[in-house]
PDB file of N, CA and C in Angstrom:
ATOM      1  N   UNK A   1      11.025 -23.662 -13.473  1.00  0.00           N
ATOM      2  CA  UNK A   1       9.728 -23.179 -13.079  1.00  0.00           C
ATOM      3  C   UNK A   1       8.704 -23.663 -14.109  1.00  0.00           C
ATOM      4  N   UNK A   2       7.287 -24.343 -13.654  1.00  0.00           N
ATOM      5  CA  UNK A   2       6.665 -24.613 -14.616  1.00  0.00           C
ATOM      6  C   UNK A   2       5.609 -23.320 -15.231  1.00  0.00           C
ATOM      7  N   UNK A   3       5.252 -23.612 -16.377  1.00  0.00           N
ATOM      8  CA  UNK A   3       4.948 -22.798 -17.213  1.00  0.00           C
ATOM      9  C   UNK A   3       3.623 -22.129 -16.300  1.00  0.00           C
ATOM     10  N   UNK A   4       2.669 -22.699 -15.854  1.00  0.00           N
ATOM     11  CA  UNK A   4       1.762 -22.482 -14.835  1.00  0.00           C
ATOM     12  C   UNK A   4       1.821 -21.062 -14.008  1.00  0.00           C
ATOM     13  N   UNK A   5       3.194 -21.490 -13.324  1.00  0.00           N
ATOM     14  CA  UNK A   5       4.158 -20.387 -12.231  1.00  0.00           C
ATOM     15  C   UNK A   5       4.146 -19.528 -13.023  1.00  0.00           C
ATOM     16  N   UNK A   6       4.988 -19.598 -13.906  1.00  0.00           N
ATOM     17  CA  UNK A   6       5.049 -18.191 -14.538  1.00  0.00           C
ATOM     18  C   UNK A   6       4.140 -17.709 -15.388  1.00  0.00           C
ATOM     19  N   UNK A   7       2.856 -18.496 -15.916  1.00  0.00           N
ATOM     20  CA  UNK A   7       2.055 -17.285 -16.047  1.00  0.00           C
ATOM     21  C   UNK A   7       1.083 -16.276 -14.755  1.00  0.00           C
ATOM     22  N   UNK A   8       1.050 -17.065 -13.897  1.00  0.00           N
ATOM     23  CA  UNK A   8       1.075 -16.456 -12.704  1.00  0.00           C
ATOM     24  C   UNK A   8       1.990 -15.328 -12.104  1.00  0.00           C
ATOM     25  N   UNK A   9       3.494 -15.603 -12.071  1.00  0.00           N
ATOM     26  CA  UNK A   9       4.242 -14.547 -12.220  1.00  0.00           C
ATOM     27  C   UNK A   9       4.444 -13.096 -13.129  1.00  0.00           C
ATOM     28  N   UNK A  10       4.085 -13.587 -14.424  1.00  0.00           N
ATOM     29  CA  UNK A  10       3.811 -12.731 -15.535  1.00  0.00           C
ATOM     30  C   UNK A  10       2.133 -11.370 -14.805  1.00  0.00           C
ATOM     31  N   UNK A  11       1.430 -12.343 -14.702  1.00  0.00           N
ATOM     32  CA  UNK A  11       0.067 -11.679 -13.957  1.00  0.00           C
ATOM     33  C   UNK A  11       0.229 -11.010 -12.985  1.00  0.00           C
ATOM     34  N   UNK A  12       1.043 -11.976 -12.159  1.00  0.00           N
ATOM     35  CA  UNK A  12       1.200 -10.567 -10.744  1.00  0.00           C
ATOM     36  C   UNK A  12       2.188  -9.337 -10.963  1.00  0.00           C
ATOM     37  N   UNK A  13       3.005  -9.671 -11.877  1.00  0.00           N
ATOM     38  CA  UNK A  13       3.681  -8.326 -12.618  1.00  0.00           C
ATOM     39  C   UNK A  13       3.123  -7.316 -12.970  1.00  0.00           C
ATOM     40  N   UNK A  14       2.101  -7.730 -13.975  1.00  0.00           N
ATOM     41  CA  UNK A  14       1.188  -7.049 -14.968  1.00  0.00           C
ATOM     42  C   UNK A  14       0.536  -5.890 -13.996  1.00  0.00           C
ATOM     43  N   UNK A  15      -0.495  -6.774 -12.429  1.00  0.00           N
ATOM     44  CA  UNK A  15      -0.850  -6.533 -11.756  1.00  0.00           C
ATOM     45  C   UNK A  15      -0.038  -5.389 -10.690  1.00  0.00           C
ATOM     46  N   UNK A  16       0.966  -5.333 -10.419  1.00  0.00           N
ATOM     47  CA  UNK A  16       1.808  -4.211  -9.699  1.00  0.00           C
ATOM     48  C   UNK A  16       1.734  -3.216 -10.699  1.00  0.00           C
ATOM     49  N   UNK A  17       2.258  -3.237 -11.893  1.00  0.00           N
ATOM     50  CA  UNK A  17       2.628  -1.937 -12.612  1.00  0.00           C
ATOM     51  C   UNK A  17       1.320  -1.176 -12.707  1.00  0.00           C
ATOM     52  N   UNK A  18       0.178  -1.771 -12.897  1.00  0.00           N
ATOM     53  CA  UNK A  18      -0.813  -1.200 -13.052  1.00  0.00           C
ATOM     54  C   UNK A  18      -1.441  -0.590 -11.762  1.00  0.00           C
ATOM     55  N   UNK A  19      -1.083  -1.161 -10.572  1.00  0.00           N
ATOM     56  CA  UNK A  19      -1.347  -0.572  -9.430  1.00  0.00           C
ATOM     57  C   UNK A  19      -0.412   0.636  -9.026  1.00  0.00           C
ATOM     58  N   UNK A  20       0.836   0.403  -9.677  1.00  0.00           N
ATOM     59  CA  UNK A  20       1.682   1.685  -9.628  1.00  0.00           C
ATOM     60  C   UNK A  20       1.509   3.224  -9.742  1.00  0.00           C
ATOM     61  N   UNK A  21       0.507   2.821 -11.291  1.00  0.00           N
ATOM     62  CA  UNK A  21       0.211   3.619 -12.183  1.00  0.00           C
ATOM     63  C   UNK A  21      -0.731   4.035 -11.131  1.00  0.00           C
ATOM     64  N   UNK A  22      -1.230   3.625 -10.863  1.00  0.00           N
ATOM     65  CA  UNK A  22      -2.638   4.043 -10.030  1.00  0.00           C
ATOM     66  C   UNK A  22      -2.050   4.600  -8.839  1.00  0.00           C
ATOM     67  N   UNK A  23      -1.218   4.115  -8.195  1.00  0.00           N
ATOM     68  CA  UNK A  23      -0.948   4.940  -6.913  1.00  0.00           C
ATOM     69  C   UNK A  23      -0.176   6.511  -7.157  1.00  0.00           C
ATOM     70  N   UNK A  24       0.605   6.380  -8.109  1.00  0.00           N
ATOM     71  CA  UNK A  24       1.022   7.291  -8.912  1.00  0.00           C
ATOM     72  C   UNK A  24       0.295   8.649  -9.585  1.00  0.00           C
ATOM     73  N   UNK A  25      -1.045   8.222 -10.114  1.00  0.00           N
ATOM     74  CA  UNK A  25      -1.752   8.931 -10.149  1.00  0.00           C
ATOM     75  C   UNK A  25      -3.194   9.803  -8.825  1.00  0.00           C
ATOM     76  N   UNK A  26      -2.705   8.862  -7.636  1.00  0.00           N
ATOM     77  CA  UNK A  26      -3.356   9.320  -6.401  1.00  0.00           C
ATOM     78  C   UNK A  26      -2.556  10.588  -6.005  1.00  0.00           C
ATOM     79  N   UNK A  27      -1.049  10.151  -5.836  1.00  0.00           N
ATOM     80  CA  UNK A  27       0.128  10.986  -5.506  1.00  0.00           C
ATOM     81  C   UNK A  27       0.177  12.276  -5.936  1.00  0.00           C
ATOM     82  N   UNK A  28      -0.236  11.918  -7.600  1.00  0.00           N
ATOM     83  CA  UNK A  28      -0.193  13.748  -8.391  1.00  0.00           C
ATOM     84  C   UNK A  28      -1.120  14.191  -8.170  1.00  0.00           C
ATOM     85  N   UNK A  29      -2.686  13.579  -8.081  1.00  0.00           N
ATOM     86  CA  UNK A  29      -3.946  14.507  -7.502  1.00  0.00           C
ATOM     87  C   UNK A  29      -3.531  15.057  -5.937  1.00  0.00           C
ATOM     88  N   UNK A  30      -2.769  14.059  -4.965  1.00  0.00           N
ATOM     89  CA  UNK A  30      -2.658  14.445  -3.773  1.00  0.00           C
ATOM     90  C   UNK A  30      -2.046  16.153  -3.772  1.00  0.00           C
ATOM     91  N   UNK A  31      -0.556  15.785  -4.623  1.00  0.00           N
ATOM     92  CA  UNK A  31       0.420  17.062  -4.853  1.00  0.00           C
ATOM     93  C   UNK A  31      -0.335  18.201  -4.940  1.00  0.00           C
ATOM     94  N   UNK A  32      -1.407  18.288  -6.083  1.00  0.00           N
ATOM     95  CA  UNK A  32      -1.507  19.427  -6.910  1.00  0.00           C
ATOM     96  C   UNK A  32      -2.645  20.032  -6.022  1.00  0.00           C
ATOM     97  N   UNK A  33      -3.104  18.824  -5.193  1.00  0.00           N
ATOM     98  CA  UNK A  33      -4.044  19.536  -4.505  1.00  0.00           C
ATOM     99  C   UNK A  33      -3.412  20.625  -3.007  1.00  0.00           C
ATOM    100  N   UNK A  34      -2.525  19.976  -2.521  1.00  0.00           N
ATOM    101  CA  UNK A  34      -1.634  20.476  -1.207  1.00  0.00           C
ATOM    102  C   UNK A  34      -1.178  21.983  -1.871  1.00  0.00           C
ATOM    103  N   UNK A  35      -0.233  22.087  -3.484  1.00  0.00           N
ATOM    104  CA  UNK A  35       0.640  22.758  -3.780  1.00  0.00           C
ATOM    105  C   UNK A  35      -0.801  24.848  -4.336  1.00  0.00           C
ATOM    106  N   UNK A  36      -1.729  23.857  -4.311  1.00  0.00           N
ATOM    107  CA  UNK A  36      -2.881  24.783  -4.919  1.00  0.00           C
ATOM    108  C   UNK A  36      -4.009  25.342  -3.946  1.00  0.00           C
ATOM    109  N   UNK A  37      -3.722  24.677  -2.366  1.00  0.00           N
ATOM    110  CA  UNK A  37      -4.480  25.136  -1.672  1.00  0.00           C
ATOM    111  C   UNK A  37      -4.222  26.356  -0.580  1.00  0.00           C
ATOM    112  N   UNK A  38      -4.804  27.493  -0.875  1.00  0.00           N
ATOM    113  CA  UNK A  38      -4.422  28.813  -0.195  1.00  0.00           C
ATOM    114  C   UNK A  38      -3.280  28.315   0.950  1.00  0.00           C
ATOM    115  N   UNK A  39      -4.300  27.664   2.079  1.00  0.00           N
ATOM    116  CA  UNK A  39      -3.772  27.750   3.489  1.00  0.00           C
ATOM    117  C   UNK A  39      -2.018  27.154   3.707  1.00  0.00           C
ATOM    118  N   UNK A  40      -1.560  26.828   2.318  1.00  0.00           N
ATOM    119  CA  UNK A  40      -0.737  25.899   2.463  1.00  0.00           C
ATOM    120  C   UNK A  40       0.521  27.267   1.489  1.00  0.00           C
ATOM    121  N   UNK A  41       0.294  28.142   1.011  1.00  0.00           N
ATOM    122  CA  UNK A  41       0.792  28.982  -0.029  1.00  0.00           C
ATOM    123  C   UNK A  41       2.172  29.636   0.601  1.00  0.00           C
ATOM    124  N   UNK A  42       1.744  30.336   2.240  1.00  0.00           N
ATOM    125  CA  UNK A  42       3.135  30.574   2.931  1.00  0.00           C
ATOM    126  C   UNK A  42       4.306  29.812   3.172  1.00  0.00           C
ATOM    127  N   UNK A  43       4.274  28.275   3.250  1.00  0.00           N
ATOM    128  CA  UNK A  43       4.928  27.473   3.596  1.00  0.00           C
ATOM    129  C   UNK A  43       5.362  26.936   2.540  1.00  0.00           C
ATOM    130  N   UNK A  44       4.995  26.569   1.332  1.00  0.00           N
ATOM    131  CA  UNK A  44       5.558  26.815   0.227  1.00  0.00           C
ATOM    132  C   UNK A  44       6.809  27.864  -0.402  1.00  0.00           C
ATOM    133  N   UNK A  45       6.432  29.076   0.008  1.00  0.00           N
ATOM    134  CA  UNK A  45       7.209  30.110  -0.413  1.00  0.00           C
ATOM    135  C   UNK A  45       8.310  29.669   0.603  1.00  0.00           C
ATOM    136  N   UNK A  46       8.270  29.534   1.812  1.00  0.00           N
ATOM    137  CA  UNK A  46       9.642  29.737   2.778  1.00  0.00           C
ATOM    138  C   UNK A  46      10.175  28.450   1.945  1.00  0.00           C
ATOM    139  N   UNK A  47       9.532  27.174   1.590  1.00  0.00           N
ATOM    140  CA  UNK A  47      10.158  25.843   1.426  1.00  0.00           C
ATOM    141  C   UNK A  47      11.153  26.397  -0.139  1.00  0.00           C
ATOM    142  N   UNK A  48      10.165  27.224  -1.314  1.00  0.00           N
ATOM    143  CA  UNK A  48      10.831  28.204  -2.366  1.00  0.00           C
ATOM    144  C   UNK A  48      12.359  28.576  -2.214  1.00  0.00           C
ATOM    145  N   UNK A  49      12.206  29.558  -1.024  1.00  0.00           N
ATOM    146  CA  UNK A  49      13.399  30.439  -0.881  1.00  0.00           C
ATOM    147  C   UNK A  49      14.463  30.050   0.048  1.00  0.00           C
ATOM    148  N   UNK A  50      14.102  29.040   0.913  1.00  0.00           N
ATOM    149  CA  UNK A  50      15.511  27.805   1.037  1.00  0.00           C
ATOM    150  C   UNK A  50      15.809  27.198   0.167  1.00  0.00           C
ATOM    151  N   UNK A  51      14.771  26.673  -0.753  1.00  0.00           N
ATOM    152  CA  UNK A  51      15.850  26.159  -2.265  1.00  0.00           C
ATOM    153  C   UNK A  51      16.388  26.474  -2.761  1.00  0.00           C
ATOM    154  N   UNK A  52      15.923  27.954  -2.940  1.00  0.00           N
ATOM    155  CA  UNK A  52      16.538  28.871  -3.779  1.00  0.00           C
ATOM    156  C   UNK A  52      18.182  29.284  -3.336  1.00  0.00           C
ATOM    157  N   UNK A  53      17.891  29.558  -1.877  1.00  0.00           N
ATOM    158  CA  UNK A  53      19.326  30.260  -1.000  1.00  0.00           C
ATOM    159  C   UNK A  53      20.186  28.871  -0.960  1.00  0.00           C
ATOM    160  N   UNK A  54      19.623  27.416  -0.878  1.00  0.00           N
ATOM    161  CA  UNK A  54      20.303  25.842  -1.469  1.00  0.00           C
ATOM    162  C   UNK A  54      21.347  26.212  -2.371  1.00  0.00           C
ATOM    163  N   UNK A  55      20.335  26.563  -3.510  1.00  0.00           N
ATOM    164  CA  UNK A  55      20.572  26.079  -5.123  1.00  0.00           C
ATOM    165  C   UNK A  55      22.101  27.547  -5.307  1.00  0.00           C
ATOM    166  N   UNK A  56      22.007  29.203  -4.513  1.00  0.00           N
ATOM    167  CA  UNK A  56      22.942  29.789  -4.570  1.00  0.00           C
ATOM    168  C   UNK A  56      24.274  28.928  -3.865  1.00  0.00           C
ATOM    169  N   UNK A  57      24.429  28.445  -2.915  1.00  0.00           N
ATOM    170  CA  UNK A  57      25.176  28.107  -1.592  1.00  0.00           C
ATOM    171  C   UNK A  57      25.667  27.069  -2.672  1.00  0.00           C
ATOM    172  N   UNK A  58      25.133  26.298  -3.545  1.00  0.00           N
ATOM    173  CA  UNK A  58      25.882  25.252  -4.261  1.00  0.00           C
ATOM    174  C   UNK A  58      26.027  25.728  -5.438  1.00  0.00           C
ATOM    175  N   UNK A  59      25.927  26.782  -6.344  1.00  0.00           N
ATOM    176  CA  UNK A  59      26.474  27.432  -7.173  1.00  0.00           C
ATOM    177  C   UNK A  59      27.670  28.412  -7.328  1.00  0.00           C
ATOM    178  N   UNK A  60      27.778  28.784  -6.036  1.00  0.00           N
ATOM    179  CA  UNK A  60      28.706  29.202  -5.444  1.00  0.00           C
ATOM    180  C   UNK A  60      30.189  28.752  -5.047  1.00  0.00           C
ATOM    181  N   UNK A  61      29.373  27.257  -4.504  1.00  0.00           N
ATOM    182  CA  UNK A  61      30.913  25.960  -3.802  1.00  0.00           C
ATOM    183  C   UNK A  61      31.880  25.856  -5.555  1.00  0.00           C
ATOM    184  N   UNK A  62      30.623  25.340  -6.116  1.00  0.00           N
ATOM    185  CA  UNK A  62      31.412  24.878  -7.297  1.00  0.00           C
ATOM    186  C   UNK A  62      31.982  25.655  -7.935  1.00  0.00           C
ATOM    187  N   UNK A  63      31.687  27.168  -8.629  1.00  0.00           N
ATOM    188  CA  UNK A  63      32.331  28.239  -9.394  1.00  0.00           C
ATOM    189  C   UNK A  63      33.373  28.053  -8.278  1.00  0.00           C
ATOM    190  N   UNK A  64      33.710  28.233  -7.285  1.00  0.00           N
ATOM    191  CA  UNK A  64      35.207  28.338  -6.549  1.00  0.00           C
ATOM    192  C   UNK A  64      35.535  27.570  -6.656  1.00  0.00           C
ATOM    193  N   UNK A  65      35.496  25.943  -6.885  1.00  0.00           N
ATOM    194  CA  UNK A  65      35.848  24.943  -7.102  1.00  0.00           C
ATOM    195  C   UNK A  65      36.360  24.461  -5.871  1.00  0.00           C
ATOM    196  N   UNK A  66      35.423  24.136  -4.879  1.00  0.00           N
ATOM    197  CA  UNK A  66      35.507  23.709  -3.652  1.00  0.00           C
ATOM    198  C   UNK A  66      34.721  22.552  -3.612  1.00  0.00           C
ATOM    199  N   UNK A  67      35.089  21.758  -3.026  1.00  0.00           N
ATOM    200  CA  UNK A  67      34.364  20.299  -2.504  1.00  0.00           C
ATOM    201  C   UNK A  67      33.836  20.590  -1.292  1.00  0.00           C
ATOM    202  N   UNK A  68      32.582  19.966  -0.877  1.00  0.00           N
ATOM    203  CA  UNK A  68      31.529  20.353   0.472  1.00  0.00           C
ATOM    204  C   UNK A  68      32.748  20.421   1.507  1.00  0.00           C
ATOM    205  N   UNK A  69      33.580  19.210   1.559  1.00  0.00           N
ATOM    206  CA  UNK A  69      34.464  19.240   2.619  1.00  0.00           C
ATOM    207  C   UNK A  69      35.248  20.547   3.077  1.00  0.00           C
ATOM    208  N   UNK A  70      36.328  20.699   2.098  1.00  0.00           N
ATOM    209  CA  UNK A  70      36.626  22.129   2.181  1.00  0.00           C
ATOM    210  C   UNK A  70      35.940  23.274   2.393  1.00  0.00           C
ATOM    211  N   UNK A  71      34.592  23.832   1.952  1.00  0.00           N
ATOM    212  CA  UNK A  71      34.064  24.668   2.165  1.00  0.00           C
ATOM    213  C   UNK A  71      33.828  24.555   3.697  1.00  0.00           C
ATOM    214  N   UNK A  72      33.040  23.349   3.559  1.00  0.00           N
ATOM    215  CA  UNK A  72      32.420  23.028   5.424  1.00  0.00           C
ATOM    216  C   UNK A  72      34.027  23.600   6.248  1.00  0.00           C
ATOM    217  N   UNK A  73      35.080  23.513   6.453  1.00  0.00           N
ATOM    218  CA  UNK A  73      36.408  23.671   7.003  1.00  0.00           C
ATOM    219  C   UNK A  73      36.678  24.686   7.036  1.00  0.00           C
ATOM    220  N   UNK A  74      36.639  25.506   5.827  1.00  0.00           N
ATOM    221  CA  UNK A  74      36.790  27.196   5.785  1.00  0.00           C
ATOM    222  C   UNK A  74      35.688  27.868   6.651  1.00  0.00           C
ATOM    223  N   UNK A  75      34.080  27.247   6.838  1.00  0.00           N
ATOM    224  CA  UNK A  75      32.959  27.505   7.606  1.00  0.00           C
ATOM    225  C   UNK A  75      33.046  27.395   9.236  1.00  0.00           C
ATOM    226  N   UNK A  76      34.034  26.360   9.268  1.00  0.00           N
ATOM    227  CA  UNK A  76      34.103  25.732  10.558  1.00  0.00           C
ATOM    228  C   UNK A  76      32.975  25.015  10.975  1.00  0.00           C
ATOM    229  N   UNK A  77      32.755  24.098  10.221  1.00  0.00           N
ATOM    230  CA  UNK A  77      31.415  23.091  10.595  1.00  0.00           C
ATOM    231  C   UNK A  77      31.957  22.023   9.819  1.00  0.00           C
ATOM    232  N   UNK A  78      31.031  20.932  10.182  1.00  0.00           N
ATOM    233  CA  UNK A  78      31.498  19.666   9.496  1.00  0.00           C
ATOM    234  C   UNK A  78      30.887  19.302   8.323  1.00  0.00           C
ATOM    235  N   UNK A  79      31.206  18.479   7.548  1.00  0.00           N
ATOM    236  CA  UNK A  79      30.938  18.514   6.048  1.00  0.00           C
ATOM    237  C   UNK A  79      29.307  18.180   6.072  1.00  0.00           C
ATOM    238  N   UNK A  80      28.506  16.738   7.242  1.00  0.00           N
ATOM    239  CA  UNK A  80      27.471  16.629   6.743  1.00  0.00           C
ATOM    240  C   UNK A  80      26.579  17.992   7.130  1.00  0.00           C
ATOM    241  N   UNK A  81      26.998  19.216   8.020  1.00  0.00           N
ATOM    242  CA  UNK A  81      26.283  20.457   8.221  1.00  0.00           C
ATOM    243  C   UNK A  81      26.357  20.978   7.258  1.00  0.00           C
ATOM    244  N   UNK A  82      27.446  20.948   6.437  1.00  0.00           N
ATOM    245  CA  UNK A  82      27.124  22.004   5.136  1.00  0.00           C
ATOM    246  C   UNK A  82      26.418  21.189   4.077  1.00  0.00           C
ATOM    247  N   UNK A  83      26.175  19.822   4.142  1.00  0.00           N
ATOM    248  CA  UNK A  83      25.507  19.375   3.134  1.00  0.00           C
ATOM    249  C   UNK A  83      23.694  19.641   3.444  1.00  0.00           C
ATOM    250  N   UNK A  84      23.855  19.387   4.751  1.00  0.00           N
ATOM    251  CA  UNK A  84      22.568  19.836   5.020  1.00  0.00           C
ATOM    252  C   UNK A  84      21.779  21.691   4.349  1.00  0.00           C
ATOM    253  N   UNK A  85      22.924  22.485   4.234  1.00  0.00           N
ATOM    254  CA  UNK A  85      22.761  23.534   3.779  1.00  0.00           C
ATOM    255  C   UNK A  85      22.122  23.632   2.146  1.00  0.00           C
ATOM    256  N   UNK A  86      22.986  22.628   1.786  1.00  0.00           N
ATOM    257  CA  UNK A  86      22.524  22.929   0.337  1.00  0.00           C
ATOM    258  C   UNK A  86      21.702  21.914  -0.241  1.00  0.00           C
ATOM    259  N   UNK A  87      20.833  20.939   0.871  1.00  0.00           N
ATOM    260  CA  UNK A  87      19.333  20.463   0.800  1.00  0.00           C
ATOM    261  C   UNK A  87      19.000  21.347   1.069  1.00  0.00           C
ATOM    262  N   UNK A  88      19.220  22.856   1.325  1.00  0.00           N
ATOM    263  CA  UNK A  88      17.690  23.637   1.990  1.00  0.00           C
ATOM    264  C   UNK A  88      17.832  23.388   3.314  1.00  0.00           C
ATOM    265  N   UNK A  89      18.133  23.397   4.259  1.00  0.00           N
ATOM    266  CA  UNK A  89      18.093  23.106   5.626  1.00  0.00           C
ATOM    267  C   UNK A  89      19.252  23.950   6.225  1.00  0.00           C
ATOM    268  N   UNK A  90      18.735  24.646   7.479  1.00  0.00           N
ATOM    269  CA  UNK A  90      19.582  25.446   8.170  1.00  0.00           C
ATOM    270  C   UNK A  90      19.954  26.791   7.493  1.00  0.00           C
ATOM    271  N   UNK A  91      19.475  27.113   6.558  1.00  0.00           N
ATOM    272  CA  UNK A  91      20.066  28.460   5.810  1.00  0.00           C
ATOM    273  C   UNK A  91      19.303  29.321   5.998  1.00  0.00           C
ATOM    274  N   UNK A  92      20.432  30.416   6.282  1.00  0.00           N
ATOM    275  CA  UNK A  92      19.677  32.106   6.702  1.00  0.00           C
ATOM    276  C   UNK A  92      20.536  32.908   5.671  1.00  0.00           C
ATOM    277  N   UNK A  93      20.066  34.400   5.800  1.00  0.00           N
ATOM    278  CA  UNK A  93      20.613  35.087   4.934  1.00  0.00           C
ATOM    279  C   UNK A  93      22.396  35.123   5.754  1.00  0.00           C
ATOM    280  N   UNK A  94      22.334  35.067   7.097  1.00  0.00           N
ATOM    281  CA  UNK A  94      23.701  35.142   7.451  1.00  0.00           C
ATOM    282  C   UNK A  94      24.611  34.176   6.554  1.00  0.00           C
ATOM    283  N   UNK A  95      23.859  33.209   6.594  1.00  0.00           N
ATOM    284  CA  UNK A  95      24.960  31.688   6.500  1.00  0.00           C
ATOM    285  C   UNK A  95      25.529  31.820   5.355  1.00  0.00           C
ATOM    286  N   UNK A  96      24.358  32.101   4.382  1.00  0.00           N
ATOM    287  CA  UNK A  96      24.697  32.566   2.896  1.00  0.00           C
ATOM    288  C   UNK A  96      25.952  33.812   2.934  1.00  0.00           C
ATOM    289  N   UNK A  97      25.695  34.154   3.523  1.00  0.00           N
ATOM    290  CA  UNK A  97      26.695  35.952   3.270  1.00  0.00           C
ATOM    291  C   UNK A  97      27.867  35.065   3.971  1.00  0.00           C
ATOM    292  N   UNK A  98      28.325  34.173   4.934  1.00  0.00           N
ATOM    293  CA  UNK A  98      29.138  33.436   5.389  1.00  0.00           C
ATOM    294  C   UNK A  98      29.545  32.482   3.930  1.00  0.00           C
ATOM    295  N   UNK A  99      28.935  32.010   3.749  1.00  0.00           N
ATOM    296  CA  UNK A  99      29.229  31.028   2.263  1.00  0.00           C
ATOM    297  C   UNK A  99      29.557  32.006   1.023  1.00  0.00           C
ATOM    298  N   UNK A 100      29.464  32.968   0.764  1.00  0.00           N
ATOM    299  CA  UNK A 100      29.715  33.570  -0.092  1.00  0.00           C
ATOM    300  C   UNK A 100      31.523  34.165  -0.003  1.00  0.00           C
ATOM    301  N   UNK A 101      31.525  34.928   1.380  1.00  0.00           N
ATOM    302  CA  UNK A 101      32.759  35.108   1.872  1.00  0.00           C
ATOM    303  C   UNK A 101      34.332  33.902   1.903  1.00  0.00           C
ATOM    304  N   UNK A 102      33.436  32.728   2.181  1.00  0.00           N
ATOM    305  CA  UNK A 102      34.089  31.982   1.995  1.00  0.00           C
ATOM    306  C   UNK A 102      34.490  31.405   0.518  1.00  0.00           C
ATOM    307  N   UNK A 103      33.970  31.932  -0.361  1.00  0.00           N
ATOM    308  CA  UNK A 103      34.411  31.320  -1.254  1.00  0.00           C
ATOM    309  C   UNK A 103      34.386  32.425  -2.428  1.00  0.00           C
ATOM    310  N   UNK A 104      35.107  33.485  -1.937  1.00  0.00           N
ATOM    311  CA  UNK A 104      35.530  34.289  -2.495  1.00  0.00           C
ATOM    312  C   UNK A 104      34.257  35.604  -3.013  1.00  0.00           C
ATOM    313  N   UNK A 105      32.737  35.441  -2.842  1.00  0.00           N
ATOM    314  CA  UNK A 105      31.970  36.162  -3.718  1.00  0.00           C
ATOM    315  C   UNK A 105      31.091  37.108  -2.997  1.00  0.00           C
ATOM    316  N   UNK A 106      30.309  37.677  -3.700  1.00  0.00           N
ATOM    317  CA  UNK A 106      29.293  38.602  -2.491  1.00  0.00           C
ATOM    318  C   UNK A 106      27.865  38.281  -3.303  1.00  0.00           C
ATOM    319  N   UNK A 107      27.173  38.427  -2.195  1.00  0.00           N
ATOM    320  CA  UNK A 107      25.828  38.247  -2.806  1.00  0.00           C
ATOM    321  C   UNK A 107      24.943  39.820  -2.283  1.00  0.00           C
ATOM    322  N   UNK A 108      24.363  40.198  -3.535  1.00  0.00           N
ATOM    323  CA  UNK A 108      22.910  41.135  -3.319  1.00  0.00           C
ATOM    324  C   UNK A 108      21.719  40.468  -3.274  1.00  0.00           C
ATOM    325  N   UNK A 109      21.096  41.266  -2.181  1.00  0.00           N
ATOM    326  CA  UNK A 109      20.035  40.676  -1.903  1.00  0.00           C
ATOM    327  C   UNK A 109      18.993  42.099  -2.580  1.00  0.00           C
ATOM    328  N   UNK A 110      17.640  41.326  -3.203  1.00  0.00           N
ATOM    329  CA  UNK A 110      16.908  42.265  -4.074  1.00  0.00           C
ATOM    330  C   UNK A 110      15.303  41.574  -3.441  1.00  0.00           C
ATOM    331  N   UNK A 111      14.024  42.377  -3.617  1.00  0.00           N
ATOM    332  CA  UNK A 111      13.125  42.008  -3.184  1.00  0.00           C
ATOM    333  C   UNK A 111      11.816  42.513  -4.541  1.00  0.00           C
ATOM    334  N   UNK A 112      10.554  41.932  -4.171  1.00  0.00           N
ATOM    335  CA  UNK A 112       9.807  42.384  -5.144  1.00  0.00           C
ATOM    336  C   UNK A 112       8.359  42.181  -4.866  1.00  0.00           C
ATOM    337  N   UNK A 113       7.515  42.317  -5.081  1.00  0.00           N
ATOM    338  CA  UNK A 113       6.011  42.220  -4.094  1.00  0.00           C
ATOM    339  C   UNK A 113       5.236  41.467  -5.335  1.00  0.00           C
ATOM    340  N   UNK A 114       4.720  40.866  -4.836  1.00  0.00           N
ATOM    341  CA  UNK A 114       3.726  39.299  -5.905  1.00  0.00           C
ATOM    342  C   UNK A 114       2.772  40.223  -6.077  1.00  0.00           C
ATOM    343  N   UNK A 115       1.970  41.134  -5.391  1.00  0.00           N
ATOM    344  CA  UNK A 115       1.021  41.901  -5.564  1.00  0.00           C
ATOM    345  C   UNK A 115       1.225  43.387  -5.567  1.00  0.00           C
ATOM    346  N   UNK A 116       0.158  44.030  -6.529  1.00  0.00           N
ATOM    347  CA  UNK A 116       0.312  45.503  -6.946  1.00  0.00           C
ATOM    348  C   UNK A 116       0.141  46.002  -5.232  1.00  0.00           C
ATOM    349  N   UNK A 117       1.122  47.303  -5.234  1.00  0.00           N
ATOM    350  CA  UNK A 117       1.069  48.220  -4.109  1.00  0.00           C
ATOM    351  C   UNK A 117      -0.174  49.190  -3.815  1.00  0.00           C
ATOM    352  N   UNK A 118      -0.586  48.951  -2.946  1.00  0.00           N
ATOM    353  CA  UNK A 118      -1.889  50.276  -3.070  1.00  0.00           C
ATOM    354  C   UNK A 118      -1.092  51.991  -3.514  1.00  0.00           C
TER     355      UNK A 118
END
């Protein structure tokens, strides 16, 4: 490659990362603006507390020392349904109390109010 090319190549390099940066920084104004705007605050919380009921459902597999497969089998569903579970997807308090049973544990459920009670 002559030297020419590649300072040209070098430039259009230079040129992406810096546009990166920039799109990158559109992305986090976009975020913070979606994650901070009232109308958007309920849907957040439900998106919250499927992660949350996720993040139990796979804390759970592993202390029993179960692989998705097995669990999904003891569930009677197929493995990519239970993986879908512990992205957050498809989970209710049943499924959980089903996933818990299955793998030996129980879960309490506890509640608490974001705002003072009149």
């Amino acid at each position: 490659m002559k030297e020419k090319e590649m300072k040209a190549l070098r430039n259009n390099i230079r040129n992406l990362k810096n546009n990166g940066d920039a799109i990158y920084k559109k992305q986090d104004a976009k975020r913070a603006a979606f994650l901070n705007a009232p109308e958007n605050q309920e849907i957040i919380t439900q998106i919250k507390a499927s992660l949350k009921a996720a993040q139990i459902a796979y804390e759970m597999r592993k202390k029993a020392g179960l692989t998705q497969l097995e669990l999904a089998q003891r569930l009677h569903i197929k493995q990519p349904n239970y993986a879908r579970i512990e992205r957050g997807q498809n989970i209710t308090v049943n499924t959980l109390a089903d996933i818990a049973y299955a793998c030996g544990a129980e879960i309490d459920i506890s509640y608490h109010f974001k705002f003072k009670q009149a």
